[in-house]
PDB file of N, CA and C in Angstrom:
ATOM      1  N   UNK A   1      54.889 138.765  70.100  1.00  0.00           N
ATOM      2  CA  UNK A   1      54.007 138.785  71.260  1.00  0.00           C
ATOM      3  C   UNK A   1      52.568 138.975  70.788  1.00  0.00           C
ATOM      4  N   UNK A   2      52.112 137.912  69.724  1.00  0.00           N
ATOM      5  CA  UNK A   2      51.130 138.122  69.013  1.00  0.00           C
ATOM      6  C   UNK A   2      49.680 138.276  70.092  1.00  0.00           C
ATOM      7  N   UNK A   3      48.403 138.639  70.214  1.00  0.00           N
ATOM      8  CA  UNK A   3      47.653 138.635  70.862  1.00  0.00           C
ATOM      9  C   UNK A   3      47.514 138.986  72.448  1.00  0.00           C
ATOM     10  N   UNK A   4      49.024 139.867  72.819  1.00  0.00           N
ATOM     11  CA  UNK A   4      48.753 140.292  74.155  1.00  0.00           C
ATOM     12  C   UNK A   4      49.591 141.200  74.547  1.00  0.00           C
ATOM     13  N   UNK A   5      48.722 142.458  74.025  1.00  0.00           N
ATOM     14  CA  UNK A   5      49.365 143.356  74.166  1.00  0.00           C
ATOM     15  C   UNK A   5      49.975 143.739  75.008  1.00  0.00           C
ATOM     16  N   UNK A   6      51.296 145.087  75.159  1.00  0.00           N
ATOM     17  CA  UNK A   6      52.216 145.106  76.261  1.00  0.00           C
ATOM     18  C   UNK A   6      51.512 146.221  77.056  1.00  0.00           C
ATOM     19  N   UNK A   7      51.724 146.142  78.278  1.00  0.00           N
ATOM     20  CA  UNK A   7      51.369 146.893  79.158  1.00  0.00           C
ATOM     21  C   UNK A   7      51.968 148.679  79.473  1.00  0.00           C
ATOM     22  N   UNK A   8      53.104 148.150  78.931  1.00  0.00           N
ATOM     23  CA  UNK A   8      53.766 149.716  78.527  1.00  0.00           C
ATOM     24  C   UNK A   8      54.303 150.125  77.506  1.00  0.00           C
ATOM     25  N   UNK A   9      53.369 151.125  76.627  1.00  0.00           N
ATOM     26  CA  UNK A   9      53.459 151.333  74.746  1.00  0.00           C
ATOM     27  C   UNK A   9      54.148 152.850  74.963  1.00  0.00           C
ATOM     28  N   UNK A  10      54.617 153.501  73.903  1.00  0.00           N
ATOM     29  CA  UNK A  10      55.727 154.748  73.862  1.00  0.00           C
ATOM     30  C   UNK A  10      54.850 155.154  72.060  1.00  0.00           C
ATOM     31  N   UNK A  11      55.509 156.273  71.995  1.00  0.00           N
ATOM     32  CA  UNK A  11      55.081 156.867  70.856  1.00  0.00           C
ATOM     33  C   UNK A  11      55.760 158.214  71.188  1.00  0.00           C
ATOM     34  N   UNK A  12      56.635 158.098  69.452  1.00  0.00           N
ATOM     35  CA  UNK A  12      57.476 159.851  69.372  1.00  0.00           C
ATOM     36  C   UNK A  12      56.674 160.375  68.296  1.00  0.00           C
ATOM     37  N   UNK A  13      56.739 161.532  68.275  1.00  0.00           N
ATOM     38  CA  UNK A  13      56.033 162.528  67.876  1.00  0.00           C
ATOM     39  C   UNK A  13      56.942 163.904  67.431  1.00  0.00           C
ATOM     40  N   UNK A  14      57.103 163.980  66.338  1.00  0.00           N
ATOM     41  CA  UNK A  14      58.420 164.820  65.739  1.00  0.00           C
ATOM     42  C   UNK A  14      57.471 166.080  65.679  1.00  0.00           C
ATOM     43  N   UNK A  15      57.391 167.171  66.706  1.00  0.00           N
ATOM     44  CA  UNK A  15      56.576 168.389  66.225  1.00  0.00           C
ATOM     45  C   UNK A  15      57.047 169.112  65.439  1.00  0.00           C
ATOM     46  N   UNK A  16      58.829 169.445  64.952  1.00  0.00           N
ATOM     47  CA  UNK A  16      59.219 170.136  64.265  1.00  0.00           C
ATOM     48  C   UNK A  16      58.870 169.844  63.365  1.00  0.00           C
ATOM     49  N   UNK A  17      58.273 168.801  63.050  1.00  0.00           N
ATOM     50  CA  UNK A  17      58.204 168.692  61.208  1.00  0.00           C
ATOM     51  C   UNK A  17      56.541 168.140  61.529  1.00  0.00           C
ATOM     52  N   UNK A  18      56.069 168.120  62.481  1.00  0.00           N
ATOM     53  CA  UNK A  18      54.432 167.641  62.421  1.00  0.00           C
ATOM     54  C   UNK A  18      54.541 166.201  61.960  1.00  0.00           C
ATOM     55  N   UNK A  19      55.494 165.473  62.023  1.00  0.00           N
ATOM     56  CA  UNK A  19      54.965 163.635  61.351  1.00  0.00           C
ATOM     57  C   UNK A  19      55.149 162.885  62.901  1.00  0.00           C
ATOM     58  N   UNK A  20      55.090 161.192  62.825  1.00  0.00           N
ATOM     59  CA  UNK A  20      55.712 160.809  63.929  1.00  0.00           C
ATOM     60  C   UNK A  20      57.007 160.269  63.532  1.00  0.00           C
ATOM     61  N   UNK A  21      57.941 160.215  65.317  1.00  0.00           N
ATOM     62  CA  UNK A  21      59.266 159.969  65.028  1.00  0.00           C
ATOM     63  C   UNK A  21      59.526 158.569  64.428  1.00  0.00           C
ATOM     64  N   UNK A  22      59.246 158.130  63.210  1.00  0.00           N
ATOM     65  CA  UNK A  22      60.003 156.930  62.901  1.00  0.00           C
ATOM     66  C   UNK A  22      61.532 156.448  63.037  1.00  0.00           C
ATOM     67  N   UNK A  23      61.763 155.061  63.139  1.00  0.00           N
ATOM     68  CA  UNK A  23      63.078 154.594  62.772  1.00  0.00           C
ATOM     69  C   UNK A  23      64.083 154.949  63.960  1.00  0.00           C
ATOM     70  N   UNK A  24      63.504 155.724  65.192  1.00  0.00           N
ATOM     71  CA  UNK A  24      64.274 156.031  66.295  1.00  0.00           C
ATOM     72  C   UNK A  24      64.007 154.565  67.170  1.00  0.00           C
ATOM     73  N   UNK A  25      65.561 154.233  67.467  1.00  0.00           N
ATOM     74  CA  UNK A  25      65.940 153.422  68.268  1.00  0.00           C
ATOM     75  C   UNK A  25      65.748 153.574  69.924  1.00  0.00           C
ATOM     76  N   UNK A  26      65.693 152.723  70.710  1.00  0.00           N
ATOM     77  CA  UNK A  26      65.390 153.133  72.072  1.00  0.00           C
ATOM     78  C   UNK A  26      65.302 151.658  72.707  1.00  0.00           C
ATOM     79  N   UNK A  27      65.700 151.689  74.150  1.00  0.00           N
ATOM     80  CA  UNK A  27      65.755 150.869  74.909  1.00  0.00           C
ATOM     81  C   UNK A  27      65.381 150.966  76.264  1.00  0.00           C
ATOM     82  N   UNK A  28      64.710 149.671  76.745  1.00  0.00           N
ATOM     83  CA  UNK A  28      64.006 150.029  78.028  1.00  0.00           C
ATOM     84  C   UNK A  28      64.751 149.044  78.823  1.00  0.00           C
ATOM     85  N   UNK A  29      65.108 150.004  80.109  1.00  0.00           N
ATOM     86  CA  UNK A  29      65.697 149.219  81.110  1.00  0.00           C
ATOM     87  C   UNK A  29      64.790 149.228  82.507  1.00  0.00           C
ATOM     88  N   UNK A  30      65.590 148.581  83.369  1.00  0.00           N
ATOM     89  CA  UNK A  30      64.847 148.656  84.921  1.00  0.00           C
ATOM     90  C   UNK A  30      65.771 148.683  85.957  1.00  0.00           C
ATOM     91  N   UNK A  31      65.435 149.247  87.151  1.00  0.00           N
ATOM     92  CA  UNK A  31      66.461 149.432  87.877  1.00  0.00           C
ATOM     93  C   UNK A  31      66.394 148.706  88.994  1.00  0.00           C
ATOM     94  N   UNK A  32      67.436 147.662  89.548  1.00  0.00           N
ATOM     95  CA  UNK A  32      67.525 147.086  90.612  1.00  0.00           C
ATOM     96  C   UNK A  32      67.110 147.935  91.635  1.00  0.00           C
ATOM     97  N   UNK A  33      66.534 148.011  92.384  1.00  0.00           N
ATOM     98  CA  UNK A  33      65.826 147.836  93.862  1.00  0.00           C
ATOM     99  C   UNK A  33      66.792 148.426  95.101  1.00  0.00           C
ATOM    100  N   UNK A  34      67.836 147.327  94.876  1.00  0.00           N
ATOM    101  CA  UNK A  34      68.676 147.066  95.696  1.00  0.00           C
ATOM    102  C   UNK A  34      70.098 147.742  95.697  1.00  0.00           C
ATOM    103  N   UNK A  35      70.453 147.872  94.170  1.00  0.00           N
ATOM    104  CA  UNK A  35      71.879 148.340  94.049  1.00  0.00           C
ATOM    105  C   UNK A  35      71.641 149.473  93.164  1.00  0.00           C
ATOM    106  N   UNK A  36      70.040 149.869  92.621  1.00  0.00           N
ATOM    107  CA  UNK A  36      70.046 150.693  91.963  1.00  0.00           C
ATOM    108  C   UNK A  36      70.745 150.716  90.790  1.00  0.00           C
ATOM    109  N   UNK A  37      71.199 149.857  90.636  1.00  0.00           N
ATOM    110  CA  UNK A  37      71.858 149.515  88.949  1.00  0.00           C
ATOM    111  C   UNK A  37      70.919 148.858  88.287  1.00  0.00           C
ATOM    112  N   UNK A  38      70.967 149.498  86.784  1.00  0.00           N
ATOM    113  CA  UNK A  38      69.998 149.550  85.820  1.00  0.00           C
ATOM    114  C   UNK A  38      70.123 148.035  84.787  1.00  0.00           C
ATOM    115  N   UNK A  39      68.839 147.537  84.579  1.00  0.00           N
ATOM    116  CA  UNK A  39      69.209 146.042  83.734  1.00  0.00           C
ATOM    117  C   UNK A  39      68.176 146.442  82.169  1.00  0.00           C
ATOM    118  N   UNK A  40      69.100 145.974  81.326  1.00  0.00           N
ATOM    119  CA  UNK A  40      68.585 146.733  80.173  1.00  0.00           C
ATOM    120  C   UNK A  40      67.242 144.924  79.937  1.00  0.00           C
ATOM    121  N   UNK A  41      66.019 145.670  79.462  1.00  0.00           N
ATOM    122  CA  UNK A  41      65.265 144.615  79.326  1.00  0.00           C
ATOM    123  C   UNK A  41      64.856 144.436  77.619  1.00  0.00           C
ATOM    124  N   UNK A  42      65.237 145.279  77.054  1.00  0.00           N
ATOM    125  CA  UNK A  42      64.726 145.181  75.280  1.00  0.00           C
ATOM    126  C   UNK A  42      65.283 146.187  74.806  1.00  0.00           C
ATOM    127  N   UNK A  43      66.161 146.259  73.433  1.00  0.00           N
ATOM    128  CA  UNK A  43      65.832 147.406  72.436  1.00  0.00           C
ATOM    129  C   UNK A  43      64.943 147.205  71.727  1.00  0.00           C
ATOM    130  N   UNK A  44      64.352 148.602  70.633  1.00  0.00           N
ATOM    131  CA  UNK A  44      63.605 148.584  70.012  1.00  0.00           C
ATOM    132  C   UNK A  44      63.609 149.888  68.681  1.00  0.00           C
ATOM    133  N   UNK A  45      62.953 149.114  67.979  1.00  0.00           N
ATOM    134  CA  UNK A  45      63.203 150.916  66.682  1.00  0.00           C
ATOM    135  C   UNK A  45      61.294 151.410  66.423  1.00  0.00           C
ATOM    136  N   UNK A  46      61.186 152.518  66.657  1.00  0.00           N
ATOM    137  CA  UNK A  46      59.603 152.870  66.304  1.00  0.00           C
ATOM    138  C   UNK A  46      59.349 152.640  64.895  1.00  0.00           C
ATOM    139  N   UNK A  47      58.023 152.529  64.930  1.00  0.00           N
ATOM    140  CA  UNK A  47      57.940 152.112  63.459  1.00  0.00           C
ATOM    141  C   UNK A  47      57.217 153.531  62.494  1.00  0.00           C
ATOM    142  N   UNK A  48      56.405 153.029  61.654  1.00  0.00           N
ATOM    143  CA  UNK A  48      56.548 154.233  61.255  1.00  0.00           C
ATOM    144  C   UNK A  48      55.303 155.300  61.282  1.00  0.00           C
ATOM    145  N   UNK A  49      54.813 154.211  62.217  1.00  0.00           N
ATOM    146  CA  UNK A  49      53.633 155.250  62.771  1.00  0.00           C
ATOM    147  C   UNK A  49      54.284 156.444  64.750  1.00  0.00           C
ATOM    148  N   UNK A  50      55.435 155.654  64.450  1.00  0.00           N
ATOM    149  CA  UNK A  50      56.574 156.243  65.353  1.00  0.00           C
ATOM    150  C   UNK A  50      56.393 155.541  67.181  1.00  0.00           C
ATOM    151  N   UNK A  51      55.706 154.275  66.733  1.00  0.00           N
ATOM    152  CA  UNK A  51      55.170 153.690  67.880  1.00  0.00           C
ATOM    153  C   UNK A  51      56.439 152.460  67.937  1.00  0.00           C
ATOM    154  N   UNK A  52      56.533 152.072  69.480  1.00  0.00           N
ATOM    155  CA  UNK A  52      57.432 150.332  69.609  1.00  0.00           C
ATOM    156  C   UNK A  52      56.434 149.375  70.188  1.00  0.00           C
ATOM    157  N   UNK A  53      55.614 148.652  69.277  1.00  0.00           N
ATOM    158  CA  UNK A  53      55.052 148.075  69.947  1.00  0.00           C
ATOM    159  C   UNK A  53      55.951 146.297  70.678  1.00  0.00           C
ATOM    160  N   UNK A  54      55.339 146.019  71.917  1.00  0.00           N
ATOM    161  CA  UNK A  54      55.884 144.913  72.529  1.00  0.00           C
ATOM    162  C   UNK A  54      57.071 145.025  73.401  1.00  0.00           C
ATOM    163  N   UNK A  55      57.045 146.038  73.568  1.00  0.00           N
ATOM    164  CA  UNK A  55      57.903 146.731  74.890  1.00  0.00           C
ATOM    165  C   UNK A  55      58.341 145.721  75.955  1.00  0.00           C
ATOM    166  N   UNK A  56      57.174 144.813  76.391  1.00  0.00           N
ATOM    167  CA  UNK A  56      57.621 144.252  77.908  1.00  0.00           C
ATOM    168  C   UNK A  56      56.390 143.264  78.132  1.00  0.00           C
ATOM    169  N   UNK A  57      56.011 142.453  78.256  1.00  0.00           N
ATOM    170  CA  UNK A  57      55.135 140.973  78.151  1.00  0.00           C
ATOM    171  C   UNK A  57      54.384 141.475  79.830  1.00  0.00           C
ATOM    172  N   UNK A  58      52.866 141.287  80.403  1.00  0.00           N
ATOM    173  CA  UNK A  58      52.419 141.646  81.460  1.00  0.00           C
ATOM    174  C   UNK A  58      52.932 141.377  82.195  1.00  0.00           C
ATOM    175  N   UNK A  59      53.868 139.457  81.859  1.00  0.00           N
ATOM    176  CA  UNK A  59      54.505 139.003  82.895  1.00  0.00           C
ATOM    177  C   UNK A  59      55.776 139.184  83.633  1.00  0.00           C
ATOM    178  N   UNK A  60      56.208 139.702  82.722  1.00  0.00           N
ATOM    179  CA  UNK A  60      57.147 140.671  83.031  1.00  0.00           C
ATOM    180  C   UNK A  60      57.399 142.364  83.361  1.00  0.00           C
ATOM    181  N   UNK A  61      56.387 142.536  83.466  1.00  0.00           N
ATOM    182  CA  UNK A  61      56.251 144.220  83.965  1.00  0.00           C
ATOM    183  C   UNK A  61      55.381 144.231  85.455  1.00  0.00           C
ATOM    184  N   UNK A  62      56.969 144.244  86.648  1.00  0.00           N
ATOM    185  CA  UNK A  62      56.537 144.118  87.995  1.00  0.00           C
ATOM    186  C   UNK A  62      56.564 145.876  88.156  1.00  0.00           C
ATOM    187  N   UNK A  63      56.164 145.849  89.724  1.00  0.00           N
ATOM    188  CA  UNK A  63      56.083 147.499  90.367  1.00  0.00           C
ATOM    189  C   UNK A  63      58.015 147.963  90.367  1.00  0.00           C
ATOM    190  N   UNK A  64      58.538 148.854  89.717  1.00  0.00           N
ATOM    191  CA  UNK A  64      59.451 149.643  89.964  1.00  0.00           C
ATOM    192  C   UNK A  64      59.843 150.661  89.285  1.00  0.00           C
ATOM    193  N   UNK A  65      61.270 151.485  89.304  1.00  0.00           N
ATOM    194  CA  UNK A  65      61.459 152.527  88.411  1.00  0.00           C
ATOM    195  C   UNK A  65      62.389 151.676  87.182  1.00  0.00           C
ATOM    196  N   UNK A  66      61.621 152.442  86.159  1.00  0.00           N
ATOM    197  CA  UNK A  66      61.782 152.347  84.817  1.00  0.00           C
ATOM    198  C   UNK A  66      62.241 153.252  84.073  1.00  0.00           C
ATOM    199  N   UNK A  67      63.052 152.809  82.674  1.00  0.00           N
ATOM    200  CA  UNK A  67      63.913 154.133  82.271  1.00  0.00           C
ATOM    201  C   UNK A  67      63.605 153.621  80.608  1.00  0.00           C
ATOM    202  N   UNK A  68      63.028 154.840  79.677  1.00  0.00           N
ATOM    203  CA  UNK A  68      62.885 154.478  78.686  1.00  0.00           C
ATOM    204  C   UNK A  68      63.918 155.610  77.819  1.00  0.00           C
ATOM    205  N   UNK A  69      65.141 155.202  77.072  1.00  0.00           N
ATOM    206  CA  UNK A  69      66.171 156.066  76.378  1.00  0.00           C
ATOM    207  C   UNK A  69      65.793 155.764  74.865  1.00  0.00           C
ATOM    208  N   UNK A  70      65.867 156.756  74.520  1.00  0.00           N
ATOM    209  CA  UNK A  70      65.926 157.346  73.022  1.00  0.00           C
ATOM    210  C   UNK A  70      66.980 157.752  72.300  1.00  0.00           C
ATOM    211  N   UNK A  71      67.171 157.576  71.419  1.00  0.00           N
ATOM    212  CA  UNK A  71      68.344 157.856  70.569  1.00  0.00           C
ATOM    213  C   UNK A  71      68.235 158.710  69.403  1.00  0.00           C
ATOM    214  N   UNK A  72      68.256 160.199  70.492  1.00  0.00           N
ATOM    215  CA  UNK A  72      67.317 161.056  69.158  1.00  0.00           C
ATOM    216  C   UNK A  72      68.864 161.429  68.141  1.00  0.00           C
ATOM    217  N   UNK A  73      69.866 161.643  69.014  1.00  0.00           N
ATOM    218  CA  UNK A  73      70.850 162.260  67.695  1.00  0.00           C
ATOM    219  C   UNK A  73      70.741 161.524  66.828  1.00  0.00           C
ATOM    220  N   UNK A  74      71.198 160.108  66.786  1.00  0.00           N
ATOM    221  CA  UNK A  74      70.521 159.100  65.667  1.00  0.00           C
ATOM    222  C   UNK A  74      69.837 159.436  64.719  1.00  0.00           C
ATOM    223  N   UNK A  75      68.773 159.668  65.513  1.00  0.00           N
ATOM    224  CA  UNK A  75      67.274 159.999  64.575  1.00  0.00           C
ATOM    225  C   UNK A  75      67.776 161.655  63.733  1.00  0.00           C
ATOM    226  N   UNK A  76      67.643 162.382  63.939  1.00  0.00           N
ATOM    227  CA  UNK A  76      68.076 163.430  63.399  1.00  0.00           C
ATOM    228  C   UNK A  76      68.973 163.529  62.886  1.00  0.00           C
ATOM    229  N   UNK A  77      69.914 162.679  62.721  1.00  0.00           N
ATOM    230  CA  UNK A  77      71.431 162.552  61.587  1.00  0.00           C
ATOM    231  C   UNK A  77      70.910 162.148  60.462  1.00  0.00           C
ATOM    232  N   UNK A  78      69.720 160.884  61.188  1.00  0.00           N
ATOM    233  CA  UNK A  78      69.291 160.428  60.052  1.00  0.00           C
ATOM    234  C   UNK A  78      68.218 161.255  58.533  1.00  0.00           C
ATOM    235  N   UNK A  79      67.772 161.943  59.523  1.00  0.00           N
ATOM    236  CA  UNK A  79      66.841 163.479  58.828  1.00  0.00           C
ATOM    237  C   UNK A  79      67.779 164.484  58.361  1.00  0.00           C
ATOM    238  N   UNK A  80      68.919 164.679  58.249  1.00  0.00           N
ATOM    239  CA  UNK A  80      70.112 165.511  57.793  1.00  0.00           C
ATOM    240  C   UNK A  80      70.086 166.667  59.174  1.00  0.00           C
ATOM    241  N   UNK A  81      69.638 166.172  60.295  1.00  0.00           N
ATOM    242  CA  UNK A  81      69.480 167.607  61.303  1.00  0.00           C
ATOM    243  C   UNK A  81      70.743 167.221  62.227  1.00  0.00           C
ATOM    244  N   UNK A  82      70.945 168.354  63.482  1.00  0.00           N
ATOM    245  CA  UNK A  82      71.503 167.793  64.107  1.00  0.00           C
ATOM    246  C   UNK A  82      70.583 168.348  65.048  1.00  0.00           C
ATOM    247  N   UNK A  83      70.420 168.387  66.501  1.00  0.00           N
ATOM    248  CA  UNK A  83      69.913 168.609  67.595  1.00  0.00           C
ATOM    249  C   UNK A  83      70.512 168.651  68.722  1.00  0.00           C
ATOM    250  N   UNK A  84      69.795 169.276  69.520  1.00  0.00           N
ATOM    251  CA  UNK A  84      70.660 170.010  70.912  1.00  0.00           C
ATOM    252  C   UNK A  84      70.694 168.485  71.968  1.00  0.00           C
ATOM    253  N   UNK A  85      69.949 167.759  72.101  1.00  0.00           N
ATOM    254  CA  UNK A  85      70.193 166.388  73.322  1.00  0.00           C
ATOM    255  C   UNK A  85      70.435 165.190  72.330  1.00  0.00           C
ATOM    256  N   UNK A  86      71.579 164.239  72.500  1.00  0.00           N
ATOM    257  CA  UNK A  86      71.927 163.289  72.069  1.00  0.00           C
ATOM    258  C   UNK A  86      70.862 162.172  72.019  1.00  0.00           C
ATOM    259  N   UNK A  87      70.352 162.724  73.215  1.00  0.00           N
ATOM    260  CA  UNK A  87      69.122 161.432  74.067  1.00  0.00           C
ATOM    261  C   UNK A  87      68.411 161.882  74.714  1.00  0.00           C
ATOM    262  N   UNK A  88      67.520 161.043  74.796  1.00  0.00           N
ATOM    263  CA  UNK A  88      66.452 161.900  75.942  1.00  0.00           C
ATOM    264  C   UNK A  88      66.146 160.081  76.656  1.00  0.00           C
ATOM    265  N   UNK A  89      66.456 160.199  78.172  1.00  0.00           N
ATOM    266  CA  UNK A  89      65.815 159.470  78.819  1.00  0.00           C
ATOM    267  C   UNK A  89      64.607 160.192  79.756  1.00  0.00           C
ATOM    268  N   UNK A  90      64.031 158.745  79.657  1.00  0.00           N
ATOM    269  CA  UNK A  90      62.681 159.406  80.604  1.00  0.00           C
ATOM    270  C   UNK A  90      62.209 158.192  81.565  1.00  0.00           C
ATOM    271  N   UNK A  91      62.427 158.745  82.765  1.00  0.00           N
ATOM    272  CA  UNK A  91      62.505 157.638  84.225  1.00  0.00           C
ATOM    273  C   UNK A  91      61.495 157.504  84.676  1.00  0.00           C
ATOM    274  N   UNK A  92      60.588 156.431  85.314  1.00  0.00           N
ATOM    275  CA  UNK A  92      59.456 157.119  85.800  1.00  0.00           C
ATOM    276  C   UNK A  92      59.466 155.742  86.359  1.00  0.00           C
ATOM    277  N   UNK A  93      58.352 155.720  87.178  1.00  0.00           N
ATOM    278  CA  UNK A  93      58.155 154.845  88.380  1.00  0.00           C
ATOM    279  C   UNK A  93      56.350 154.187  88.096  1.00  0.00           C
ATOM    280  N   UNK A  94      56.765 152.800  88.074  1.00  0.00           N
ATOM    281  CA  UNK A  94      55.474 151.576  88.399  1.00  0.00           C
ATOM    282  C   UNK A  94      55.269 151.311  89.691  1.00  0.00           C
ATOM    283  N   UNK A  95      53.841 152.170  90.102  1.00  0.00           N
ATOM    284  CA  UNK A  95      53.579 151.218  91.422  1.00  0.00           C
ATOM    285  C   UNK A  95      52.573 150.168  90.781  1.00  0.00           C
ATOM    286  N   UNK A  96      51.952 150.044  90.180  1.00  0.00           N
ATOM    287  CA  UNK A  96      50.533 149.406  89.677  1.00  0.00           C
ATOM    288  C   UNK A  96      51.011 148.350  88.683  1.00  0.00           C
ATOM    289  N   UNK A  97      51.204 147.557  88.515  1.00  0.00           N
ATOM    290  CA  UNK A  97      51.565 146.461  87.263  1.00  0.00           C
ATOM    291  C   UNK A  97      50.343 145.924  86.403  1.00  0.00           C
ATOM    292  N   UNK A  98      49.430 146.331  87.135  1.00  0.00           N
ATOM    293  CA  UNK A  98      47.907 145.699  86.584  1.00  0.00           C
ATOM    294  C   UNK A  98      47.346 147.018  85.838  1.00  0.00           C
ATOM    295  N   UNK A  99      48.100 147.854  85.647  1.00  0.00           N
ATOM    296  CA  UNK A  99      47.454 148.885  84.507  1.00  0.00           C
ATOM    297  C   UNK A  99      48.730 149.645  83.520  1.00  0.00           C
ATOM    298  N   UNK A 100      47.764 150.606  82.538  1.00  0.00           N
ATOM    299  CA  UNK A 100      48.206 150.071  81.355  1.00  0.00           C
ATOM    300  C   UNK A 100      49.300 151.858  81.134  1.00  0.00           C
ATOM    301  N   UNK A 101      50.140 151.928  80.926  1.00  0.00           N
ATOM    302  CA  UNK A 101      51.059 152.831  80.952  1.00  0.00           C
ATOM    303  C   UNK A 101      51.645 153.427  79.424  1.00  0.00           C
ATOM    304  N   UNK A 102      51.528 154.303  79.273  1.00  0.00           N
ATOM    305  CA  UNK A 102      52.264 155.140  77.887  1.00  0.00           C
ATOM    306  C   UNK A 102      52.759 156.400  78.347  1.00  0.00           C
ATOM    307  N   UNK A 103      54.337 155.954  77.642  1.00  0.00           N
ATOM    308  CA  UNK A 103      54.930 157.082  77.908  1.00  0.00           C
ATOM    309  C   UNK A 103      55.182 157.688  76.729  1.00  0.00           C
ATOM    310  N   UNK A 104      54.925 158.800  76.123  1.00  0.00           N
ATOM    311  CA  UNK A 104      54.997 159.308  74.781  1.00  0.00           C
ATOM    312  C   UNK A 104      56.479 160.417  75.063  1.00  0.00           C
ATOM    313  N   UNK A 105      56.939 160.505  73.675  1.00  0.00           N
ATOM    314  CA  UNK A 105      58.028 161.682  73.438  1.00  0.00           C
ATOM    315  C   UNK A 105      57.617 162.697  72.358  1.00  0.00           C
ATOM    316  N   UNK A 106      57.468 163.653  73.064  1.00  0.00           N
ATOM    317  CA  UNK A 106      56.884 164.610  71.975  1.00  0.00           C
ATOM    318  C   UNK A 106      58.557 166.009  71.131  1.00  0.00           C
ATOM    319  N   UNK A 107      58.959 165.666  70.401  1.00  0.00           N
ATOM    320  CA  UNK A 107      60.608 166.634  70.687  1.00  0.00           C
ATOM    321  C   UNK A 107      60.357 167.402  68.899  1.00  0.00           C
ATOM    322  N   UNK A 108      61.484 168.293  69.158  1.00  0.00           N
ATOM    323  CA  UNK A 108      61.779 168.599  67.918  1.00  0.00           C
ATOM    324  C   UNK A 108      63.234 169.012  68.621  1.00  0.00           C
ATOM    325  N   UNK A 109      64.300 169.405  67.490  1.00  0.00           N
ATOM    326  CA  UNK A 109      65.217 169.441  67.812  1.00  0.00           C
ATOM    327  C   UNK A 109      66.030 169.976  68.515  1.00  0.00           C
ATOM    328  N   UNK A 110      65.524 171.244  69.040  1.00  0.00           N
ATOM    329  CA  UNK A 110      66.313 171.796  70.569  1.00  0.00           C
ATOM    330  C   UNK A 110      65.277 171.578  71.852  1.00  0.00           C
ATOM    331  N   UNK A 111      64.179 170.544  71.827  1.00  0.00           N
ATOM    332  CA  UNK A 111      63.112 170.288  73.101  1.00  0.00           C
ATOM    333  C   UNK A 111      62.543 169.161  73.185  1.00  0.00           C
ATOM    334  N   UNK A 112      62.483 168.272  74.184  1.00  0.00           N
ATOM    335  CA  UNK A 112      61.569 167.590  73.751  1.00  0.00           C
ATOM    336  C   UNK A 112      60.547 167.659  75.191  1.00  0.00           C
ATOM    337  N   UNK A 113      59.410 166.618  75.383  1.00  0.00           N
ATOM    338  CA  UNK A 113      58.438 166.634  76.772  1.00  0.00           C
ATOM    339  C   UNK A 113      57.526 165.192  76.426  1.00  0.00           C
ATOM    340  N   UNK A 114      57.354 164.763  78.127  1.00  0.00           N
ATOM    341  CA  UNK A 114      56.489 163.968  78.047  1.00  0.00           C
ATOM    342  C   UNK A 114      55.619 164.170  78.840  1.00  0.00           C
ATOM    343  N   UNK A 115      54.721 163.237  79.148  1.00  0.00           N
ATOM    344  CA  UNK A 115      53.635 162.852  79.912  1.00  0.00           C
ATOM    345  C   UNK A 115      53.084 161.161  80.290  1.00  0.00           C
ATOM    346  N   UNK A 116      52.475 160.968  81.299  1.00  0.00           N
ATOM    347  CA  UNK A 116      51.727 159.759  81.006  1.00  0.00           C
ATOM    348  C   UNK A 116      50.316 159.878  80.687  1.00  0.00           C
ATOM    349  N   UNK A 117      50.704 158.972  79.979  1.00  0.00           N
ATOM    350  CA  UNK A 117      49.009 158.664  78.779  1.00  0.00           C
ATOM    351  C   UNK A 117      48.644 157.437  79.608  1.00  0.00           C
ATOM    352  N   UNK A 118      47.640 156.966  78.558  1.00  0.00           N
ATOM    353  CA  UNK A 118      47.137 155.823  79.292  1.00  0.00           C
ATOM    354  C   UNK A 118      46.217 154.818  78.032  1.00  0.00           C
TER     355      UNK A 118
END
């Protein structure tokens, strides 16, 4: 998705160890409207600045609720740890499609928290 950037970027942030979360897998879905059943739209692995870039094309990022899952046990097996949540999803809702959305994961291994950035 060379030259246009995505409208909704993520970034983990490993505080237990102060680096970012690389190599964690995660997938963004969306949720029907109607039946409320969820349609998975991309996986993705952070890289190693612990960012996914190309999440979702403008043209494809309409107004609704959105669910971005993480696959932290993964990630922490992979660090020799284990941790208290398997996953962390984080749901949140598009009314605006014409602006620009980040949802960051900030965790270490028994917590994690977000926010929207921008």
């Amino acid at each position: 998705m060379a030259g246009s950037p995505s409208p909704l970027t993520t970034h983990v942030l490993n505080t237990g160890m102060g680096v970012p979360g690389s190599n964690m897998a995660l997938s963004l879905h969306r949720q029907n409207p109607s039946t409320k059943v969820w349609s998975l739209i991309t996986t993705g692995t952070t890289n190693d600045d612990g960012r996914c870039p190309g999440l979702i094309t403008k043209e494809a990022f309409t107004a609704g609720v959105y669910r971005i899952r993480f696959e932290t046990a993964q990630y922490w097996e992979s660090l020799g740890e284990t941790c208290f949540y398997p996953y962390a999803e984080i749901v949140f809702t598009i009314n605006n499609s014409d602006q620009k959305y980040h949802i960051p994961l900030i965790l270490s291994c028994f917590s994690y928290s977000t926010y929207r950035g921008s």
